[in-house]
N, C-alpha and C. Protein backbone atom coordinates (compact mmCIF):
# COMPACT_ATOMS: atom_id res chain seq x y z
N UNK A 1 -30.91 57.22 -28.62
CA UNK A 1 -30.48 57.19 -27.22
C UNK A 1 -31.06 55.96 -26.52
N UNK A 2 -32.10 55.78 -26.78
CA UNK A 2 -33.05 54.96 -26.28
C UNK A 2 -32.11 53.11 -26.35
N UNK A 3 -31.78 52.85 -28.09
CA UNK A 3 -31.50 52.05 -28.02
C UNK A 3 -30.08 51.62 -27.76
N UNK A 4 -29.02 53.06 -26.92
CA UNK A 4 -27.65 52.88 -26.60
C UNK A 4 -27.73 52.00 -25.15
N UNK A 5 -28.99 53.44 -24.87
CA UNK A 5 -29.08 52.41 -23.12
C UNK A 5 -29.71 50.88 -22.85
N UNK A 6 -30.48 50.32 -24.30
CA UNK A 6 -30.99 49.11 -24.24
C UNK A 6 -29.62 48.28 -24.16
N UNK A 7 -29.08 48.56 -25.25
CA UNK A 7 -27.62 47.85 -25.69
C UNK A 7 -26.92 47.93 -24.53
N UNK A 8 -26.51 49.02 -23.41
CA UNK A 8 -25.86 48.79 -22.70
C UNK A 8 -26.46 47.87 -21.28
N UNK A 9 -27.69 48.58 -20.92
CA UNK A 9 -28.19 47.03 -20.36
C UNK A 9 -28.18 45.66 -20.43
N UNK A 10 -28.37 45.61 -21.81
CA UNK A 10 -28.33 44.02 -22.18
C UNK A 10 -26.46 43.72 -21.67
N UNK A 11 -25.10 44.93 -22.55
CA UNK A 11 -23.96 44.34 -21.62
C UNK A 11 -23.72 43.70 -20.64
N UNK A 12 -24.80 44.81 -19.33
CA UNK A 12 -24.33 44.88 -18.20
C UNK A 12 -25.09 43.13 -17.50
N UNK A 13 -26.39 43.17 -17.95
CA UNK A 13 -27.03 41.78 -17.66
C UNK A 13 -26.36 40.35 -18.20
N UNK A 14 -25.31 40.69 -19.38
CA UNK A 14 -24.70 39.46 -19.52
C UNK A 14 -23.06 39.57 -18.90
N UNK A 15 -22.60 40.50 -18.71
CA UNK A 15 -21.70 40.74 -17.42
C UNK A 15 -21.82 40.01 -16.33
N UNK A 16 -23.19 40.45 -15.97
CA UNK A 16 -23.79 39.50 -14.36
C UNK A 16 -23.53 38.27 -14.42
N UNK A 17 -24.28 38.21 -15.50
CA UNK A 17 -24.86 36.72 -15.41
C UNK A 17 -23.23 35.73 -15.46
N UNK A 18 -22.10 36.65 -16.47
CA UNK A 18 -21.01 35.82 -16.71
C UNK A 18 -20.63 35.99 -15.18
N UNK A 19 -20.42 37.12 -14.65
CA UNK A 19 -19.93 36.78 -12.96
C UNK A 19 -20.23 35.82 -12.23
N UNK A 20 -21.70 35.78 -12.27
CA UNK A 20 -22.51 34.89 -11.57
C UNK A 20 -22.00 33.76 -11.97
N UNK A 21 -21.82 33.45 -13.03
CA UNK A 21 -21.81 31.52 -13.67
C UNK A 21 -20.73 31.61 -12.90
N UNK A 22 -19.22 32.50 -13.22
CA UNK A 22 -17.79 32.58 -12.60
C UNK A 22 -18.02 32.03 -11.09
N UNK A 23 -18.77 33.11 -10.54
CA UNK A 23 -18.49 32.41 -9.11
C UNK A 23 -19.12 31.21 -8.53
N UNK A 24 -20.15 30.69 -9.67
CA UNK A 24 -21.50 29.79 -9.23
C UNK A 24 -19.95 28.31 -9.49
N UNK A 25 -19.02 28.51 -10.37
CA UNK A 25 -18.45 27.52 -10.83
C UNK A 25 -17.37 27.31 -10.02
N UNK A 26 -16.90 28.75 -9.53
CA UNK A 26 -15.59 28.69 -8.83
C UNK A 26 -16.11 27.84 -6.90
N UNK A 27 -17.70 28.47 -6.94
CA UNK A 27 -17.73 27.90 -5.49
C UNK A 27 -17.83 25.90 -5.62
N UNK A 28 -18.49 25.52 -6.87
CA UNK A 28 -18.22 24.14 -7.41
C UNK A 28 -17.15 23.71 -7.66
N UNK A 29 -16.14 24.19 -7.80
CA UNK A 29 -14.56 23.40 -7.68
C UNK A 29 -14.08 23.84 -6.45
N UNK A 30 -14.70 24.68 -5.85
CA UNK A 30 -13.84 24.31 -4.77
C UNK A 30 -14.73 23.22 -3.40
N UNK A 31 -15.85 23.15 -3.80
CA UNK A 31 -17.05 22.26 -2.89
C UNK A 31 -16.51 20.85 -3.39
N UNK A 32 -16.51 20.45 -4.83
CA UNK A 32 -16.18 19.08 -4.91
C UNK A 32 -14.92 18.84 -5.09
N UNK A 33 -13.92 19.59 -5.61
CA UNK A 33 -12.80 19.84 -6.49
C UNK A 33 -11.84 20.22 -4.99
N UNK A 34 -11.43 20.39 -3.63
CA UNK A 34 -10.97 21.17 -2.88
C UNK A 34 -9.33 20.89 -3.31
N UNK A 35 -8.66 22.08 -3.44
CA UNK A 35 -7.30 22.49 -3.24
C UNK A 35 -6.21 21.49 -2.38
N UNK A 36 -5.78 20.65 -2.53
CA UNK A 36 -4.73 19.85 -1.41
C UNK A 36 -4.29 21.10 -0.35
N UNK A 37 -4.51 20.48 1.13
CA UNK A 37 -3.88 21.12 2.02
C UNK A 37 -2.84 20.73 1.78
N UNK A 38 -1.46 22.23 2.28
CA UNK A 38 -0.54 21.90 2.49
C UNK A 38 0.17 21.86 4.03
N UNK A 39 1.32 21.17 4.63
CA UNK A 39 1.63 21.57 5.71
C UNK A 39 2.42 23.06 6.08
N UNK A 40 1.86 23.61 7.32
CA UNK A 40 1.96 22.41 8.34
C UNK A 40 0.36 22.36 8.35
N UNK A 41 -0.21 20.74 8.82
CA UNK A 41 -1.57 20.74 8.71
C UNK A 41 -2.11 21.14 10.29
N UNK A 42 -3.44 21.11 10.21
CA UNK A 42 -4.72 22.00 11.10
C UNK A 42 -5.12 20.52 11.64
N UNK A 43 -4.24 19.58 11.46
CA UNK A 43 -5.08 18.00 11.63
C UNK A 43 -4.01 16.94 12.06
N UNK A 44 -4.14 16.10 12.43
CA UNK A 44 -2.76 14.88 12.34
C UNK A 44 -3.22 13.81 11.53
N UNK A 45 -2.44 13.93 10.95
CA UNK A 45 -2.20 12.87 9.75
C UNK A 45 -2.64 11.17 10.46
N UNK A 46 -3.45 10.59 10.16
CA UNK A 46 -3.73 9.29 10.72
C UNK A 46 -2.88 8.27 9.73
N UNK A 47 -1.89 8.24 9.57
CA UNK A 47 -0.73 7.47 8.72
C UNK A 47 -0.98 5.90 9.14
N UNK A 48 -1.44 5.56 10.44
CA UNK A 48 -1.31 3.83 10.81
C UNK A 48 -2.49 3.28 9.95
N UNK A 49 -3.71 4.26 10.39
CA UNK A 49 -5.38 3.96 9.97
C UNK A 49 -4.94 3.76 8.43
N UNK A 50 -4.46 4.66 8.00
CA UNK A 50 -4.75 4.66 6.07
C UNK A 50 -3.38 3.20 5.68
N UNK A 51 -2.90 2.79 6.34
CA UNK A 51 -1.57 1.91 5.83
C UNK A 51 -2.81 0.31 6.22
N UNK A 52 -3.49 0.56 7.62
CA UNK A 52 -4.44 -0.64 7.67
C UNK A 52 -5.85 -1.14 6.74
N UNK A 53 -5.79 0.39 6.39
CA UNK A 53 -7.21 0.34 5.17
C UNK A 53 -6.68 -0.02 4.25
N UNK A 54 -5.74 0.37 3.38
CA UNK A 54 -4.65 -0.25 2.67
C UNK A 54 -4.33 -1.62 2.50
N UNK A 55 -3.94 -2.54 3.56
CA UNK A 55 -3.62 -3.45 3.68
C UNK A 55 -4.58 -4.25 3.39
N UNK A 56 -5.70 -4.23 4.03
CA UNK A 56 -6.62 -4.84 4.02
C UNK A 56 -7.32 -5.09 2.57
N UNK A 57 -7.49 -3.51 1.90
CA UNK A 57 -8.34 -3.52 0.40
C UNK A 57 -7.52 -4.57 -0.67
N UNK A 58 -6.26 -4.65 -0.18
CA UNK A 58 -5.46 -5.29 -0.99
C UNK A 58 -4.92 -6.63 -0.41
N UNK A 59 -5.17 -7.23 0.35
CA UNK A 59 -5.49 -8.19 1.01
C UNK A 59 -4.26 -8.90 1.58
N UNK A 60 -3.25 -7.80 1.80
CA UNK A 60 -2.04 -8.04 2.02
C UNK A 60 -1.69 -8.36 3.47
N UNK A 61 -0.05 -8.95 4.00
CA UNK A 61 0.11 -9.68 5.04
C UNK A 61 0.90 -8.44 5.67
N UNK A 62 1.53 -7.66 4.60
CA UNK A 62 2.05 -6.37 5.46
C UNK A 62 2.29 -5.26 4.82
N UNK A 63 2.27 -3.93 4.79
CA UNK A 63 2.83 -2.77 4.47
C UNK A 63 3.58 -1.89 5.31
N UNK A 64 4.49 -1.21 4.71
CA UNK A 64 4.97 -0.23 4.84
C UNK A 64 5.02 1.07 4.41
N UNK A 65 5.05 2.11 5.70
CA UNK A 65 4.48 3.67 4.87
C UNK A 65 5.02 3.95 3.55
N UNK A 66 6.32 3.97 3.50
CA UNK A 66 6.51 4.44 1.49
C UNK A 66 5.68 3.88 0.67
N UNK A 67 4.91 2.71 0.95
CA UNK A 67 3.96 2.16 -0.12
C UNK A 67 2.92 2.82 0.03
N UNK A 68 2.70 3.55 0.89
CA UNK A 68 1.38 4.40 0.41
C UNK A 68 1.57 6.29 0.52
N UNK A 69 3.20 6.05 -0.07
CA UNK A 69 3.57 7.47 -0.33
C UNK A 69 4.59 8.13 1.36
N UNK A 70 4.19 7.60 2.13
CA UNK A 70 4.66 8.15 3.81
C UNK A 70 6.13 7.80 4.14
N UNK A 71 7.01 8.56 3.92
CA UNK A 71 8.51 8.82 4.27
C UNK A 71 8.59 8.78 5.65
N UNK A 72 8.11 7.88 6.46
CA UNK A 72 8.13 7.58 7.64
C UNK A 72 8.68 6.41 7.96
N UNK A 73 9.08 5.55 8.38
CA UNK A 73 9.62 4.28 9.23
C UNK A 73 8.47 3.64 9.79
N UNK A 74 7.35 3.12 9.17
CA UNK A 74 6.42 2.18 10.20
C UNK A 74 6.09 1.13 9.14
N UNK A 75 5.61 0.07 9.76
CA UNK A 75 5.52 -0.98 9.40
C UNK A 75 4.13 -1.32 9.45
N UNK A 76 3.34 -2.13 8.95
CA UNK A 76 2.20 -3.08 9.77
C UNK A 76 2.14 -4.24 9.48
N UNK A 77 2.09 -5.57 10.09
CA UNK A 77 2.10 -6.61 10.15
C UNK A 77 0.60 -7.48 10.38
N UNK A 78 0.12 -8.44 9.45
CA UNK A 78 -1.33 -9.67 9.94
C UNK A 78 -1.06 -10.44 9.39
N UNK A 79 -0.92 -11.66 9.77
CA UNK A 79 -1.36 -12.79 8.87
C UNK A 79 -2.66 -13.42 9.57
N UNK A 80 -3.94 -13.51 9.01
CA UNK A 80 -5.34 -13.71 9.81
C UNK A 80 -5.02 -15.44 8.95
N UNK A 81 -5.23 -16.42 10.00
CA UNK A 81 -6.01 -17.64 9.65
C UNK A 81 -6.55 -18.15 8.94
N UNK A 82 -6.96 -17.35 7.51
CA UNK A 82 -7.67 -18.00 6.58
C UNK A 82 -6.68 -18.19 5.74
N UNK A 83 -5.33 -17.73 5.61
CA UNK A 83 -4.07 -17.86 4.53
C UNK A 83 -3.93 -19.51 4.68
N UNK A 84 -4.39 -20.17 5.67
CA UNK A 84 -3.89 -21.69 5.68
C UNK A 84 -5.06 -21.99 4.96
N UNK A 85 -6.33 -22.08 4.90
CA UNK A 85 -7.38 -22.41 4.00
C UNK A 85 -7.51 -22.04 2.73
N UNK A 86 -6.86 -20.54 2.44
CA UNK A 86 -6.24 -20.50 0.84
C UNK A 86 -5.30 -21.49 0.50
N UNK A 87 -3.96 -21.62 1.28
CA UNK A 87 -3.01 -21.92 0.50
C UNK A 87 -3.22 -24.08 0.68
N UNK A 88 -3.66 -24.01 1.71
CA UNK A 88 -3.99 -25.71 2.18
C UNK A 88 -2.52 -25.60 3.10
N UNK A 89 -3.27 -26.95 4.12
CA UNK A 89 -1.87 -27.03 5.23
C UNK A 89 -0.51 -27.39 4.72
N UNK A 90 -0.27 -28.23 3.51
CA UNK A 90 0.44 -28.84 3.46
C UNK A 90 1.82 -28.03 3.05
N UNK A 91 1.35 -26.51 1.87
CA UNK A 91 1.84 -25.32 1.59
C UNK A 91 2.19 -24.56 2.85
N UNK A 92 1.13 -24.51 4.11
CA UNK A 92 1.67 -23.90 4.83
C UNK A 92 2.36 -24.29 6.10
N UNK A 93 2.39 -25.41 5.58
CA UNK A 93 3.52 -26.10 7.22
C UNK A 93 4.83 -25.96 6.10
N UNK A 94 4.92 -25.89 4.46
CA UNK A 94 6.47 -26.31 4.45
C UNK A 94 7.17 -24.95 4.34
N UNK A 95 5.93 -23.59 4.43
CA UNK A 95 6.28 -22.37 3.98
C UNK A 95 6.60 -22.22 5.62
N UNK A 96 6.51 -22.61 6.72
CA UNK A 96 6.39 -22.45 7.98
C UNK A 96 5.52 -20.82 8.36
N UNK A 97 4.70 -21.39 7.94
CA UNK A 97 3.68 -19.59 7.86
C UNK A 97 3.05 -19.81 9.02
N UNK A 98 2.74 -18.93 10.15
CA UNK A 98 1.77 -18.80 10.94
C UNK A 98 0.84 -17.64 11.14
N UNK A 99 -0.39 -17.51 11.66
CA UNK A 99 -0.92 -16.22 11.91
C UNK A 99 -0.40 -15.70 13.19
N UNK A 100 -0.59 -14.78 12.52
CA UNK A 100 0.18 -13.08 13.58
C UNK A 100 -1.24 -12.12 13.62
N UNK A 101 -1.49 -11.69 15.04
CA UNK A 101 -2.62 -10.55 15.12
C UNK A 101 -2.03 -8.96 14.60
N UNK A 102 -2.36 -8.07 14.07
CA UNK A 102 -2.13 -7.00 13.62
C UNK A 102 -1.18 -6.44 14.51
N UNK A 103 -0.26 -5.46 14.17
CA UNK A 103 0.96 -5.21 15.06
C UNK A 103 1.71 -4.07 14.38
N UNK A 104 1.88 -2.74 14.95
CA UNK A 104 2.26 -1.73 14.40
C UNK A 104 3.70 -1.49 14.40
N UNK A 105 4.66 -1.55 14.05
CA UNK A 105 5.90 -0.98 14.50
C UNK A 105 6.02 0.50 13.80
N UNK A 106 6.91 1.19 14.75
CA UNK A 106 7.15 2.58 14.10
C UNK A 106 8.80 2.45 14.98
N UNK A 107 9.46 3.30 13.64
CA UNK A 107 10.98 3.19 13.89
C UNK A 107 11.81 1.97 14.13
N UNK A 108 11.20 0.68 13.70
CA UNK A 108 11.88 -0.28 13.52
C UNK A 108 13.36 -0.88 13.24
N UNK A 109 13.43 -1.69 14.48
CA UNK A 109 14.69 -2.40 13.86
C UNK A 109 14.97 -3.80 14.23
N UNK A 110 15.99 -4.74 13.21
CA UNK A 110 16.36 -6.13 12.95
C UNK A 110 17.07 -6.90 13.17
N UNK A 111 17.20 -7.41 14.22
CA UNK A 111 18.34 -8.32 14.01
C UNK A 111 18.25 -9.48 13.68
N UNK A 112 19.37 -9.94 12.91
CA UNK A 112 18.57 -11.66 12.55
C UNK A 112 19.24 -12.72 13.25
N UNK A 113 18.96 -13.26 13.78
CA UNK A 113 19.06 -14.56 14.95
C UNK A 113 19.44 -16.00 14.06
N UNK A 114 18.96 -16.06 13.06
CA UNK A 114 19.51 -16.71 12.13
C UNK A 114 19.62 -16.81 10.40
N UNK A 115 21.07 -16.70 10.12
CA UNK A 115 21.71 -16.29 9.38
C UNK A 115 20.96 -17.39 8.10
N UNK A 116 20.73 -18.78 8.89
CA UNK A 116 20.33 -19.09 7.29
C UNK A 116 19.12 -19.05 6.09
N UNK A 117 19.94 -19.36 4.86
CA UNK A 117 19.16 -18.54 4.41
C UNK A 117 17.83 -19.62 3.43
N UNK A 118 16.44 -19.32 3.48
CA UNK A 118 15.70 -20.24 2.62
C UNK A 118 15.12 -19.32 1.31
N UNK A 119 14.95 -20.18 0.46
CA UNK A 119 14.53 -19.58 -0.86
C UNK A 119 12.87 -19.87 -1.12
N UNK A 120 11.97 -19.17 -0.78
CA UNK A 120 10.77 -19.20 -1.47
C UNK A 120 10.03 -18.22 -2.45
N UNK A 121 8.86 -18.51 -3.37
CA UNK A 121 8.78 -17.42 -3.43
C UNK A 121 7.84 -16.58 -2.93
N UNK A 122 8.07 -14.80 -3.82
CA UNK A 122 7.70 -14.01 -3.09
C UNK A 122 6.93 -12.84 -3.78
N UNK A 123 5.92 -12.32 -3.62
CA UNK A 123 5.68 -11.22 -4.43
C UNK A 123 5.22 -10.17 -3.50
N UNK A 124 4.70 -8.94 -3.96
CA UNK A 124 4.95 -7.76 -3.56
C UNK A 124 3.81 -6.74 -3.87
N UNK A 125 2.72 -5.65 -3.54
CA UNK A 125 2.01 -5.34 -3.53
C UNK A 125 1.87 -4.02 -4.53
N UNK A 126 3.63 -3.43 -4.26
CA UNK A 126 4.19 -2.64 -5.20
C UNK A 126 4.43 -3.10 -6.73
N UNK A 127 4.50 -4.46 -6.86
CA UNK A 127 4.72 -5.07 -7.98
C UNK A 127 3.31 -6.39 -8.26
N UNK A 128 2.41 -6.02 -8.05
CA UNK A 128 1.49 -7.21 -8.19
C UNK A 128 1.03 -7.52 -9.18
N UNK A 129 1.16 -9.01 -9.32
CA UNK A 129 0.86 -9.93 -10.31
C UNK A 129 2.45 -10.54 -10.94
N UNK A 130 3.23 -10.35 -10.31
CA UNK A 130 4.36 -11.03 -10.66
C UNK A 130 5.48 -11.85 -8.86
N UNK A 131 5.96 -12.33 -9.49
CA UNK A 131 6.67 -13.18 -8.09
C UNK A 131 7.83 -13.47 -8.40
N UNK A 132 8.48 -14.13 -7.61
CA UNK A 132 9.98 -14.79 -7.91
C UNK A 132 10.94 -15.39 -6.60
N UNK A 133 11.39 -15.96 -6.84
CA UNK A 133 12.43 -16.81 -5.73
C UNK A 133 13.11 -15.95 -5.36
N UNK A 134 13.20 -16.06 -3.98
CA UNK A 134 13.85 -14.97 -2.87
C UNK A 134 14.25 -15.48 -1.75
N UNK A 135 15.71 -15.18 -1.46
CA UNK A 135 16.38 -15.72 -0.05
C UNK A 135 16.34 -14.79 0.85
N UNK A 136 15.71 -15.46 2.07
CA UNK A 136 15.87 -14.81 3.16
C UNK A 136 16.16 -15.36 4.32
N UNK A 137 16.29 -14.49 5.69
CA UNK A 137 17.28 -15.43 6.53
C UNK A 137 15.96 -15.95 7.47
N UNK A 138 16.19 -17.31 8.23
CA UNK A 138 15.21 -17.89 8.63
C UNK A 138 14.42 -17.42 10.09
N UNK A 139 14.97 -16.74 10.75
CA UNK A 139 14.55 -16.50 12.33
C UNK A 139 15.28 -14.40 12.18
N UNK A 140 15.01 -13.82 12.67
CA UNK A 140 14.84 -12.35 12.70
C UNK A 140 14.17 -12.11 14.06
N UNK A 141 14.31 -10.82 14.50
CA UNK A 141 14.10 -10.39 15.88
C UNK A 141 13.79 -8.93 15.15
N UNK A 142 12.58 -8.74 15.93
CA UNK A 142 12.28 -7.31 15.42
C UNK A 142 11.66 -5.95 16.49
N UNK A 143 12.42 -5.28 16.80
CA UNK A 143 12.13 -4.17 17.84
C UNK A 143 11.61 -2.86 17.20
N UNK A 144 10.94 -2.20 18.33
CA UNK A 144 10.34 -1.13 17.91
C UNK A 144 9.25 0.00 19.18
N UNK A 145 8.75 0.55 18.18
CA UNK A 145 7.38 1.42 19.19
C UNK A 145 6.12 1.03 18.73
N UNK A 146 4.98 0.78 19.55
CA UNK A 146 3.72 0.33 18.61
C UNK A 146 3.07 1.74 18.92
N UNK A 147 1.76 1.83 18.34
CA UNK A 147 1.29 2.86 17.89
C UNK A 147 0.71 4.11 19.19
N UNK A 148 1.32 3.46 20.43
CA UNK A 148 0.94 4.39 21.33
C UNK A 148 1.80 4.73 22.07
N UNK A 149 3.45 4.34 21.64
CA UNK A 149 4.48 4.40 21.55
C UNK A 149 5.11 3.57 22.50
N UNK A 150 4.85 2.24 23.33
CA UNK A 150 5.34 1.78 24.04
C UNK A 150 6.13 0.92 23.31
N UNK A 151 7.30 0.15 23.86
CA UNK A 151 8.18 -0.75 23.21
C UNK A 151 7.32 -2.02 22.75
N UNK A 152 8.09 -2.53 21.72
CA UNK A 152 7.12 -3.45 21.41
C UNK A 152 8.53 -4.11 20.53
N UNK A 153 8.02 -5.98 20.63
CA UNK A 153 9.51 -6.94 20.33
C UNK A 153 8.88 -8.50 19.75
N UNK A 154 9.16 -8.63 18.74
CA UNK A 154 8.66 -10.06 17.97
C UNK A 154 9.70 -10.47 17.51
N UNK A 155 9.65 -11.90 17.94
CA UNK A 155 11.09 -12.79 17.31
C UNK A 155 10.06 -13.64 16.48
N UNK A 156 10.76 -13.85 15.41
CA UNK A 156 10.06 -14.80 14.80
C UNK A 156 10.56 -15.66 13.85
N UNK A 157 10.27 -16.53 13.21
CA UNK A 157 10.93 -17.67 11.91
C UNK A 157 10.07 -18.04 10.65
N UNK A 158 10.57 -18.41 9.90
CA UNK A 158 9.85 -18.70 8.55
C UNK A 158 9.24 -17.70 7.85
N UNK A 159 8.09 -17.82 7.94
CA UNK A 159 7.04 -16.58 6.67
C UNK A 159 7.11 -15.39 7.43
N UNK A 160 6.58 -15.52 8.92
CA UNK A 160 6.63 -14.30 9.21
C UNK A 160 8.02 -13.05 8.96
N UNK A 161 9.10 -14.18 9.59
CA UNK A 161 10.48 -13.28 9.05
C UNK A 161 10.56 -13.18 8.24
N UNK A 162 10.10 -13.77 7.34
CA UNK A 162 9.96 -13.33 5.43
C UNK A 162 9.67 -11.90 5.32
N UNK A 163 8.12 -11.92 6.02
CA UNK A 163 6.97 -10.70 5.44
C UNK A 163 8.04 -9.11 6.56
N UNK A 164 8.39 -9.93 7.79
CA UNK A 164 9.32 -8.43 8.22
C UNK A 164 10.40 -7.96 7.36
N UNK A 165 11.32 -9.11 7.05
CA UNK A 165 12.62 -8.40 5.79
C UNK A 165 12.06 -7.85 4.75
N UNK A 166 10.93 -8.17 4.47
CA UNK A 166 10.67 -7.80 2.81
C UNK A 166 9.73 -6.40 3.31
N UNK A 167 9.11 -6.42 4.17
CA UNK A 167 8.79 -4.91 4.53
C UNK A 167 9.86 -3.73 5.06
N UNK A 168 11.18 -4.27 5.98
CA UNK A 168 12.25 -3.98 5.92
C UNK A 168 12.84 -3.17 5.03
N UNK A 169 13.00 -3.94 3.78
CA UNK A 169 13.30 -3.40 2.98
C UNK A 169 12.53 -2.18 2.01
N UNK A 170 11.67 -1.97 2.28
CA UNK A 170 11.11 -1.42 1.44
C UNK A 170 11.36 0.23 2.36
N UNK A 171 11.16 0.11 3.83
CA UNK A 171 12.01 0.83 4.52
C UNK A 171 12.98 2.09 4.29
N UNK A 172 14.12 0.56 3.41
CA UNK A 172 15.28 1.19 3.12
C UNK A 172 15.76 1.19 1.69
N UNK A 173 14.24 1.06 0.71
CA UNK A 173 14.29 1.50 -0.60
C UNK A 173 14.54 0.38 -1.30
N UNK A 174 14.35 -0.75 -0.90
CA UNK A 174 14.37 -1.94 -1.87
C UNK A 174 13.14 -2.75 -2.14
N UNK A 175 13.06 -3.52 -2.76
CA UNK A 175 12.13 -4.31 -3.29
C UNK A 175 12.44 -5.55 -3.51
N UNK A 176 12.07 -6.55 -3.51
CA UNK A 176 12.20 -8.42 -3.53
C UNK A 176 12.88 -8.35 -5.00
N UNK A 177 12.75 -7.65 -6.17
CA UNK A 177 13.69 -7.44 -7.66
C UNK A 177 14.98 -7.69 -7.06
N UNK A 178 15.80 -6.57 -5.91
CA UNK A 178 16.52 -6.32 -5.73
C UNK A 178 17.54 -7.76 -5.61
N UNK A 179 16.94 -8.21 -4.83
CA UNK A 179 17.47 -10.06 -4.23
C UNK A 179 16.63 -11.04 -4.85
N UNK A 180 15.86 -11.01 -5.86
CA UNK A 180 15.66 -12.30 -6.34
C UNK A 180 16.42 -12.85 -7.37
N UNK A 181 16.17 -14.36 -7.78
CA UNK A 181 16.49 -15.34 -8.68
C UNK A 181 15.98 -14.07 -10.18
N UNK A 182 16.90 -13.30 -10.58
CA UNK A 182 15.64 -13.07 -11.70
C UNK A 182 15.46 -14.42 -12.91
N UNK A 183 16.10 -15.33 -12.86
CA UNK A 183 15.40 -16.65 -13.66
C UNK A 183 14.09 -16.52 -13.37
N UNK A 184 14.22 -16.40 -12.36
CA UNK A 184 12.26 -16.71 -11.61
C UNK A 184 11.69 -15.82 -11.51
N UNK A 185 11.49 -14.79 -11.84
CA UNK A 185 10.64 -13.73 -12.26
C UNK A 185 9.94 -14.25 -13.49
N UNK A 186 8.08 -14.15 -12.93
CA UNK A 186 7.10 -14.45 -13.45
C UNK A 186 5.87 -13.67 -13.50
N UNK A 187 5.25 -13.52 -14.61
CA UNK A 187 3.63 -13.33 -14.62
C UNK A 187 2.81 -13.89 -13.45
N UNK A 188 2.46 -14.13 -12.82
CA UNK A 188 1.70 -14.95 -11.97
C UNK A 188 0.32 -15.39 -12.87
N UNK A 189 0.17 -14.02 -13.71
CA UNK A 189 -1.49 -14.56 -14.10
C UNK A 189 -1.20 -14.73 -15.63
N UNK A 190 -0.50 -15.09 -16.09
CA UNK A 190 -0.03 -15.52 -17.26
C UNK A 190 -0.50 -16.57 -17.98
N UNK A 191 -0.98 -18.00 -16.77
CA UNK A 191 -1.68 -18.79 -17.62
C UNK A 191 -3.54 -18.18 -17.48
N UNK A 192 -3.56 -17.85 -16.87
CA UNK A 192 -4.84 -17.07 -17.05
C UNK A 192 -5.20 -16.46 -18.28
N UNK A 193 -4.39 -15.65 -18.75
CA UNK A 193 -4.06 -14.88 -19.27
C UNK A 193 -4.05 -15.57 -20.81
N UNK A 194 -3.33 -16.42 -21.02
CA UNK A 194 -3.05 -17.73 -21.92
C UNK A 194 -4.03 -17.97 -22.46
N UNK A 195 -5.05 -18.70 -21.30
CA UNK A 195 -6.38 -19.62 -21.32
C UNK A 195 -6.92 -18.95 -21.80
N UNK A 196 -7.42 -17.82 -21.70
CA UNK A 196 -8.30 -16.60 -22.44
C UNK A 196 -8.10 -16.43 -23.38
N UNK A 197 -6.65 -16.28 -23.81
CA UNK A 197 -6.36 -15.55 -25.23
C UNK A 197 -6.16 -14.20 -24.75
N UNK A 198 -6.08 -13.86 -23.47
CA UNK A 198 -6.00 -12.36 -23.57
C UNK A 198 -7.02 -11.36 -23.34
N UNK A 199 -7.95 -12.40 -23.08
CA UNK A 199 -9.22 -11.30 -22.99
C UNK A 199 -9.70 -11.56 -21.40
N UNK A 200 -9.20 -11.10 -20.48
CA UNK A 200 -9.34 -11.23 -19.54
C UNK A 200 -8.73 -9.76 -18.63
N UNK A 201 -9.90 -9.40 -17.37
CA UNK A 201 -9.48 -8.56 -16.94
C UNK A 201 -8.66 -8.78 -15.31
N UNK A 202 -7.60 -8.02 -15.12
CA UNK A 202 -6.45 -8.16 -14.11
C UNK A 202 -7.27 -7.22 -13.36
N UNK A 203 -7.59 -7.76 -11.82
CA UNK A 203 -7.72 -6.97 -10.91
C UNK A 203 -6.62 -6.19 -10.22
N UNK A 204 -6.46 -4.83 -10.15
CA UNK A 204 -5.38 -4.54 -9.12
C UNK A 204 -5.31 -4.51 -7.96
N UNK A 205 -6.53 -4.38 -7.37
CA UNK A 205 -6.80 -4.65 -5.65
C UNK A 205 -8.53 -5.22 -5.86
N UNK A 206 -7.79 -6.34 -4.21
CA UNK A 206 -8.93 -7.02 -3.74
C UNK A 206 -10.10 -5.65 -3.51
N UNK A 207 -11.62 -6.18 -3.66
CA UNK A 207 -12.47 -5.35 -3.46
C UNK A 207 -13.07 -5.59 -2.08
């Protein structure tokens, strides 16, 4: 008798103990591990903040919400001043690039003011590390709401109307593939790549 009730003690103490680990583990996936909320959410979605953190880690001139998953219509726009000290003036007077201060559009729209069209190239954040020759039209007008919903209106020419069509598009489900030269579709880091032999590592975003 003696040693039924030992035996069943010892069950019942490794019972516990398995409960215990159970819930000691279940409260650890859900402390580090938490469940995706679903909607409707308890919170508002900060969609502009995460598209600017975005932009930035990746050192880009503009995004749009589908690039970071958001079935929304907004845009964000910078070109900061140091793009002329990367690229040198001479690249950026013939690219007609200027800096633009940060600028939100939501529900955007285009008209283009002028039809003609220049070919430079172009790459893409969705597709990085490759580029290619791309026509776009030279002057664009771009309306909208900025982020506290008042109207908000940029006409512009050259790079900047570049970086609005090509965010534009992405908008409305396209990508620079769509309209480029594909002759000119390139590796970008290819001679890098070359020079090494291959043993070289591709960053995917600026740090």
């Amino acid at each position: 008798m003696s040693s039924w009730f030992l035996f069943s003690g010892l069950l019942f103490t490794l019972s516990s103990a398995k409960m215990t680990l159970q819930r000691f583990l279940a409260a650890y996936r859900s402390f580090f591990f938490p469940s995706p909320v679903k909607p409707p959410f308890l919170h508002i979605c900060q969609v502009m903040i995460q598209m600017q953190q975005v932009m930035k880690r990746y050192d880009g001139v503009g995004i749009a919400a589908p690039q970071i998953g958001i079935p929304l219509r907004i845009l964000a726009l910078e070109v900061t001043p140091k793009r002329e000290r990367e690229l040198g003036a001479e690249v950026y007077a013939a690219r007609e690039m200027s800096s633009l201060p940060l600028m939100i559009f939501i529900n955007p729209k285009m008209e283009v003011l002028d039809f003609t069209k220049v070919v430079f190239p172009e790459s893409c954040e969705s597709l990085r590390g490759y580029s290619a020759l791309v026509p776009r039209y030279k002057a664009v007008r771009l309306t909208g709401l900025d982020k506290r919903g008042e109207p908000l209106e940029l006409e512009s020419k050259g790079w900047i109307a570049r970086i609005i069509q090509h965010e534009m598009d992405h908008l409305d489900g396209r990508l620079y593939i769509d309209l480029m030269d594909p002759k000119s579709f390139q590796n970008d880091a290819w001679q890098k790549i070359n020079t090494h032999q291959g043993r070289v590592k591709i960053q995917f975003y600026e740090k």
